[in-house]
N, C-alpha and C. Protein backbone atom coordinates (compact mmCIF):
# COMPACT_ATOMS: atom_id res chain seq x y z
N UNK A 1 8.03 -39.27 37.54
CA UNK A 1 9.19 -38.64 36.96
C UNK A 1 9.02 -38.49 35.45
N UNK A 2 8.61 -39.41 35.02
CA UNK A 2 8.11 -39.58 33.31
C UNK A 2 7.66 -38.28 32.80
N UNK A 3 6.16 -38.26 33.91
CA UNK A 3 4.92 -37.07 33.08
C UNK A 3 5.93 -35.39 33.60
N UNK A 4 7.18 -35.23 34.47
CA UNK A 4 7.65 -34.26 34.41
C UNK A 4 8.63 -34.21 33.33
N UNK A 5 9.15 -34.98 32.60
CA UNK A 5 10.08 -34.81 31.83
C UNK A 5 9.20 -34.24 30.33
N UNK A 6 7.98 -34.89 30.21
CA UNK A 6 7.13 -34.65 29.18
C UNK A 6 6.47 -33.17 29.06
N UNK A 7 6.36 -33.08 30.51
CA UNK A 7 5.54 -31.58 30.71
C UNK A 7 6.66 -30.76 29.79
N UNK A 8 7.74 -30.53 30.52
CA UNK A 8 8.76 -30.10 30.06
C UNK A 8 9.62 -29.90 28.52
N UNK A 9 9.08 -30.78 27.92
CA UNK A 9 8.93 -31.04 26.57
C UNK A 9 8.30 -30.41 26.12
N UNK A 10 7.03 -30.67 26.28
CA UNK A 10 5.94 -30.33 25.88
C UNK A 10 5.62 -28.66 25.63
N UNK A 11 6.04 -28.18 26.87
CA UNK A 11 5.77 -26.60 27.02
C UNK A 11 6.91 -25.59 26.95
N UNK A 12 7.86 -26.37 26.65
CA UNK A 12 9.65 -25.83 26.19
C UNK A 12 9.12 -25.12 24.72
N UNK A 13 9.68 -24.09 24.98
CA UNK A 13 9.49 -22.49 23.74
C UNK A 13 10.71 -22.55 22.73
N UNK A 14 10.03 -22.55 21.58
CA UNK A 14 10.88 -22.36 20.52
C UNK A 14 11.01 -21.67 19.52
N UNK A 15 12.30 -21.11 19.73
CA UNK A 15 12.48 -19.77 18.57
C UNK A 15 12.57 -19.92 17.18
N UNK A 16 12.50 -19.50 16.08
CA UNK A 16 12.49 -19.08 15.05
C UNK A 16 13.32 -18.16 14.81
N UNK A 17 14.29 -19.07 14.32
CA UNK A 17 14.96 -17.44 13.52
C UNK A 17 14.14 -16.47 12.10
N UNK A 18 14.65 -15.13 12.25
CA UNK A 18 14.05 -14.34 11.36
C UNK A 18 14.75 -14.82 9.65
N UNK A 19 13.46 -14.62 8.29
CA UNK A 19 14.22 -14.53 6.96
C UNK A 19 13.56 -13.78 6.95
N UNK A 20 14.25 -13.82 4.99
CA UNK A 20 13.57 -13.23 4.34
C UNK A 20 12.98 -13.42 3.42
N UNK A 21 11.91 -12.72 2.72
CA UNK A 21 10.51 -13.60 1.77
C UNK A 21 10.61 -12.64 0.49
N UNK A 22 10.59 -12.77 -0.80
CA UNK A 22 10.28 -12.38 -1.85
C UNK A 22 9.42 -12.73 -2.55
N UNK A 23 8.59 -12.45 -2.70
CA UNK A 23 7.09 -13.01 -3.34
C UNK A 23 6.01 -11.68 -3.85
N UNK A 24 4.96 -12.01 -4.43
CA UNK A 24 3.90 -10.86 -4.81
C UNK A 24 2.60 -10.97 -3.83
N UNK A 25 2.37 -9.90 -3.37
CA UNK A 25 1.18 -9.58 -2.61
C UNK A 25 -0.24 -10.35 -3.14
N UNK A 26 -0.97 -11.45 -2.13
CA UNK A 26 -2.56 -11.97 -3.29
C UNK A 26 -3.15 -11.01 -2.81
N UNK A 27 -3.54 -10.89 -1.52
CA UNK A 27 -4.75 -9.73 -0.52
C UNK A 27 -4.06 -9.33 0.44
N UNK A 28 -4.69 -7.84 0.87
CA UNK A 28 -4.49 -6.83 1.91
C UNK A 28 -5.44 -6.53 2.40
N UNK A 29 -5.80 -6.68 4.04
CA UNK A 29 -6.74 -6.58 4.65
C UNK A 29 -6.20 -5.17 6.09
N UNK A 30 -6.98 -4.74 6.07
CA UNK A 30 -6.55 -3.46 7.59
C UNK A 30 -7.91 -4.23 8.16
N UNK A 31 -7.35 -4.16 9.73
CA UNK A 31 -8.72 -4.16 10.41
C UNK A 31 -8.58 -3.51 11.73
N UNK A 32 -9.27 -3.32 12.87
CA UNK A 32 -9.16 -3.39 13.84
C UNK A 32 -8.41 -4.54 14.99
N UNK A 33 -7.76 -4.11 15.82
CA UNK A 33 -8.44 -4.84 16.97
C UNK A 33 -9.38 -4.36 18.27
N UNK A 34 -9.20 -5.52 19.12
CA UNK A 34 -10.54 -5.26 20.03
C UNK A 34 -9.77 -4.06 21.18
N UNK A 35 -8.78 -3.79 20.76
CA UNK A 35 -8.40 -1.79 21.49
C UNK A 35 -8.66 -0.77 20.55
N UNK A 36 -9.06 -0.89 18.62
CA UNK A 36 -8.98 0.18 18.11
C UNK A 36 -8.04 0.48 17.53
N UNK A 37 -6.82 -0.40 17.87
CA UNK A 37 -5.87 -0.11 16.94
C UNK A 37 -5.75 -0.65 15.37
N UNK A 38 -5.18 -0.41 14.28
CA UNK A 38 -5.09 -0.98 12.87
C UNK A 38 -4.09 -1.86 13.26
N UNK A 39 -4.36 -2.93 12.38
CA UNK A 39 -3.29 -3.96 11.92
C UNK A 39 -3.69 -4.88 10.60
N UNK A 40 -2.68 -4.72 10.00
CA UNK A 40 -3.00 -5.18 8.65
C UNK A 40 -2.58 -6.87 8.38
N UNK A 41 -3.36 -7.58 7.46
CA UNK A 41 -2.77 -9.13 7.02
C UNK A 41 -2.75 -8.81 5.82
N UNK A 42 -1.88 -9.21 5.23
CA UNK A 42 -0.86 -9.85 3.48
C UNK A 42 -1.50 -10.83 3.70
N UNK A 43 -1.97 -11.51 2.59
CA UNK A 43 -1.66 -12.90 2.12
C UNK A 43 -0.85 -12.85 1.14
N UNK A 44 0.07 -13.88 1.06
CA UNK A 44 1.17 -14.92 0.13
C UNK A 44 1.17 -15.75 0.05
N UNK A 45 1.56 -16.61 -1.38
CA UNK A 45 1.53 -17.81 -1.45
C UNK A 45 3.15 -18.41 -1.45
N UNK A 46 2.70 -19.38 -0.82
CA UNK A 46 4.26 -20.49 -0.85
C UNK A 46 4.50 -21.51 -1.19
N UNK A 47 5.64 -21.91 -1.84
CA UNK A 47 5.44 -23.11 -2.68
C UNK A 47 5.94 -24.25 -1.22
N UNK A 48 5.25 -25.54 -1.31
CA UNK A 48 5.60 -26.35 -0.18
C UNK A 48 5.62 -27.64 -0.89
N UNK A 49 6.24 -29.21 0.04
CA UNK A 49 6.52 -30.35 -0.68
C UNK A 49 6.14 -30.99 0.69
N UNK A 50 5.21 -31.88 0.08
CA UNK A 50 4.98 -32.95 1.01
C UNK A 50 4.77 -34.47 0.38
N UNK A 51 5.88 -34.77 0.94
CA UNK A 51 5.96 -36.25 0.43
C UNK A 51 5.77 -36.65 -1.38
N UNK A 52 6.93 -35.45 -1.54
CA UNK A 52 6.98 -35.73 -2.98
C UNK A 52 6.06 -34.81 -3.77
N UNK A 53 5.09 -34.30 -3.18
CA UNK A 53 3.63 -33.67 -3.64
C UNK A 53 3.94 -32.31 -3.49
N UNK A 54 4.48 -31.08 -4.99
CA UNK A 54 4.39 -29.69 -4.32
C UNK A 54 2.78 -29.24 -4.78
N UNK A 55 3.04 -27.77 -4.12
CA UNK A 55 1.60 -27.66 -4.11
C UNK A 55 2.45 -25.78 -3.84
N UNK A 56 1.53 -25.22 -4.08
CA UNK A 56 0.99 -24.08 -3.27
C UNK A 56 0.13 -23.41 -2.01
N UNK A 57 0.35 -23.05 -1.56
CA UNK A 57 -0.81 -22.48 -0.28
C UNK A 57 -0.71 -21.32 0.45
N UNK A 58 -1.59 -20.35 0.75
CA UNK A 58 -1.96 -19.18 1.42
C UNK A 58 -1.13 -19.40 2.91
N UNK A 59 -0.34 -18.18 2.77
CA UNK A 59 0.40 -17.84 4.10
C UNK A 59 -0.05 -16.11 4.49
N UNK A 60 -0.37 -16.15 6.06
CA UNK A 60 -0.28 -14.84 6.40
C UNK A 60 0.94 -14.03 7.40
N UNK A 61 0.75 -13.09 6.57
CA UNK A 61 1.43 -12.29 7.11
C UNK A 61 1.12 -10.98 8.29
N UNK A 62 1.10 -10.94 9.35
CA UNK A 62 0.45 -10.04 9.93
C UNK A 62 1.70 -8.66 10.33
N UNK A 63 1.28 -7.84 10.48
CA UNK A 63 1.85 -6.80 10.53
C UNK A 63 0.56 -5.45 11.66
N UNK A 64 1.76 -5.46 12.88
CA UNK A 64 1.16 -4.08 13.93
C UNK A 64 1.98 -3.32 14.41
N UNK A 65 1.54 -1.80 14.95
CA UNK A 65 2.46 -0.96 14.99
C UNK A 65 2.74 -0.30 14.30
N UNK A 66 4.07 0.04 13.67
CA UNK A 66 4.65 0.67 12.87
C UNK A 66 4.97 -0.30 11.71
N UNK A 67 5.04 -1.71 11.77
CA UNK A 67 4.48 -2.29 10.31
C UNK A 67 3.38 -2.00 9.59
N UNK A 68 2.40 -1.90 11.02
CA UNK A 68 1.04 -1.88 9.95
C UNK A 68 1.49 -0.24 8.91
N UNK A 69 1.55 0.52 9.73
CA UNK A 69 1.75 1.94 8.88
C UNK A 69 2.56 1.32 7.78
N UNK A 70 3.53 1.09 6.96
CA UNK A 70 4.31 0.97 6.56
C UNK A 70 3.47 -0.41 5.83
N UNK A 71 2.71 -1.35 6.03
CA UNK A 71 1.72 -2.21 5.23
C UNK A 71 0.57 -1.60 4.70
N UNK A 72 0.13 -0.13 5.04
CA UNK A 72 -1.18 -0.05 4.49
C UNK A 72 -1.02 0.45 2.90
N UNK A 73 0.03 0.71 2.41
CA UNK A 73 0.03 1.57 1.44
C UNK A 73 0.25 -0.16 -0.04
N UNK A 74 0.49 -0.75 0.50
CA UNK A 74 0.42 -2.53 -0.71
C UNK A 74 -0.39 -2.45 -0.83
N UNK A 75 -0.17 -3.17 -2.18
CA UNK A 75 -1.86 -3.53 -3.10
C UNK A 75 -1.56 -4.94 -3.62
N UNK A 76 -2.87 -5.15 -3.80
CA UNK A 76 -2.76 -6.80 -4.30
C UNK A 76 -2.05 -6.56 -5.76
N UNK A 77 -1.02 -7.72 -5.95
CA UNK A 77 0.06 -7.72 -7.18
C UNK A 77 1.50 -7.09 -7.24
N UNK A 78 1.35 -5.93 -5.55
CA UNK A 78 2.67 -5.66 -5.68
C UNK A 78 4.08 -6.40 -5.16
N UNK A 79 4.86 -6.18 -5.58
CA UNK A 79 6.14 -7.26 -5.29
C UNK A 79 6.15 -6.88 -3.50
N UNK A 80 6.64 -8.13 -3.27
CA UNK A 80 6.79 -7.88 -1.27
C UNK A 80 8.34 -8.41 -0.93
N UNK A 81 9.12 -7.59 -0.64
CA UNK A 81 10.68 -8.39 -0.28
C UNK A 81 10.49 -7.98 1.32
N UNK A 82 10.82 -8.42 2.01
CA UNK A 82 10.79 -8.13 3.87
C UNK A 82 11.44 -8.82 4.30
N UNK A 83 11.72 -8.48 5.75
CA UNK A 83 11.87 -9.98 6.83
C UNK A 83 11.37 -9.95 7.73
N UNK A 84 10.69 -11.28 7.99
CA UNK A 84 9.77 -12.00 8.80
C UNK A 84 10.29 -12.75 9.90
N UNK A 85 9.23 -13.17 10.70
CA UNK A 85 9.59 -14.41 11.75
C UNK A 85 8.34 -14.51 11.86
N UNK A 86 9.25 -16.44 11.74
CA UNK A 86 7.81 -17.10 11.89
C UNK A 86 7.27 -17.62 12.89
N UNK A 87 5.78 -17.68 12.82
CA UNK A 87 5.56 -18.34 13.90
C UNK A 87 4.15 -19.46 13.56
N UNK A 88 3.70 -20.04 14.27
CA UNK A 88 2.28 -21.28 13.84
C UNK A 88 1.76 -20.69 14.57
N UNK A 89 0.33 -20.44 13.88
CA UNK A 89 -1.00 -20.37 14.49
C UNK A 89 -2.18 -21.60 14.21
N UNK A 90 -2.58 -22.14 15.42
CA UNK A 90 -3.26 -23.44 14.77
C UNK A 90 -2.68 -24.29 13.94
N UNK A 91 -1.82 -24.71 14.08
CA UNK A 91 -1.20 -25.67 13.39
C UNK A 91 -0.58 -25.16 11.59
N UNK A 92 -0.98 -23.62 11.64
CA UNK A 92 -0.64 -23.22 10.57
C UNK A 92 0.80 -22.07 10.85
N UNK A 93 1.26 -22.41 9.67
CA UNK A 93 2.66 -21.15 9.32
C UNK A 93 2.06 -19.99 9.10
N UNK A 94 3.19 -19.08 9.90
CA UNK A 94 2.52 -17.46 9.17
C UNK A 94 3.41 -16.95 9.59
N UNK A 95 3.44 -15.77 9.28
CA UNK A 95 4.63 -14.52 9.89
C UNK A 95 3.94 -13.44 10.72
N UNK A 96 4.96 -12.83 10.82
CA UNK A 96 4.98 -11.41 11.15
C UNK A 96 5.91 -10.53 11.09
N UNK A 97 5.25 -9.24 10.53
CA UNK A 97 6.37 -8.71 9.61
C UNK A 97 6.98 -7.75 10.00
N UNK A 98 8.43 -8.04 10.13
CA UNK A 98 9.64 -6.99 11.18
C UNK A 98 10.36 -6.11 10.55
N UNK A 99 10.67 -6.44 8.85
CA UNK A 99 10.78 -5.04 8.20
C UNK A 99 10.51 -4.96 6.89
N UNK A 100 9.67 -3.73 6.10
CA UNK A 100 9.93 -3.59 4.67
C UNK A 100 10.69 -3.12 3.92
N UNK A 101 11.34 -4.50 3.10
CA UNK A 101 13.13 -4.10 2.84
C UNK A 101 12.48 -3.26 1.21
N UNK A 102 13.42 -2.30 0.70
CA UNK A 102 12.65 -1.42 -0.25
C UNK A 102 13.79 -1.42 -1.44
């Protein structure tokens, strides 16, 4: 009964609500994927606190679809206001980007 209550835990899905991010563009990357389609990554930096300790660190932003269109035209340094939802990849934060607010 234990290891079902854990499974259950364990593999229970959790949402994220959507914000929003104001920050400056570091890098813009377009690439493929493995169908041919474009999709672009932002990087941004975010200020974070751990245990008293802030710091900075590289967050991505991915953007497909009709984001990417609407991401290819940023350049590194330009201002980025949007809203996102987040999600972890590998144990890391990142987004994906649902609109560019202008």
């Amino acid at each position: 009964m234990m290891v079902i209550a854990m499974f259950c835990v364990v593999t229970g899905s959790v949402y994220a609500a959507d914000k929003i991010i104001q920050t400056s563009i570091e890098k813009v990357t377009t690439k493929l994927d493995k169908n041919g389609n474009e999709y672009v990554q932002i990087i941004i930096k975010e200020g974070r606190e751990l245990n008293g300790v802030k710091y900075k660190t590289d967050v991505v932003v991915m953007c497909f679809g009709s984001t990417a269109d609407a991401a290819k035209d940023l350049k590194v340094g330009d201002p980025l206001k949007a809203v996102v939802a987040e999600n972890e990849y590998r144990g890391r934060l990142n987004y994906n980007l649902v609109a560019v607010i202008q």
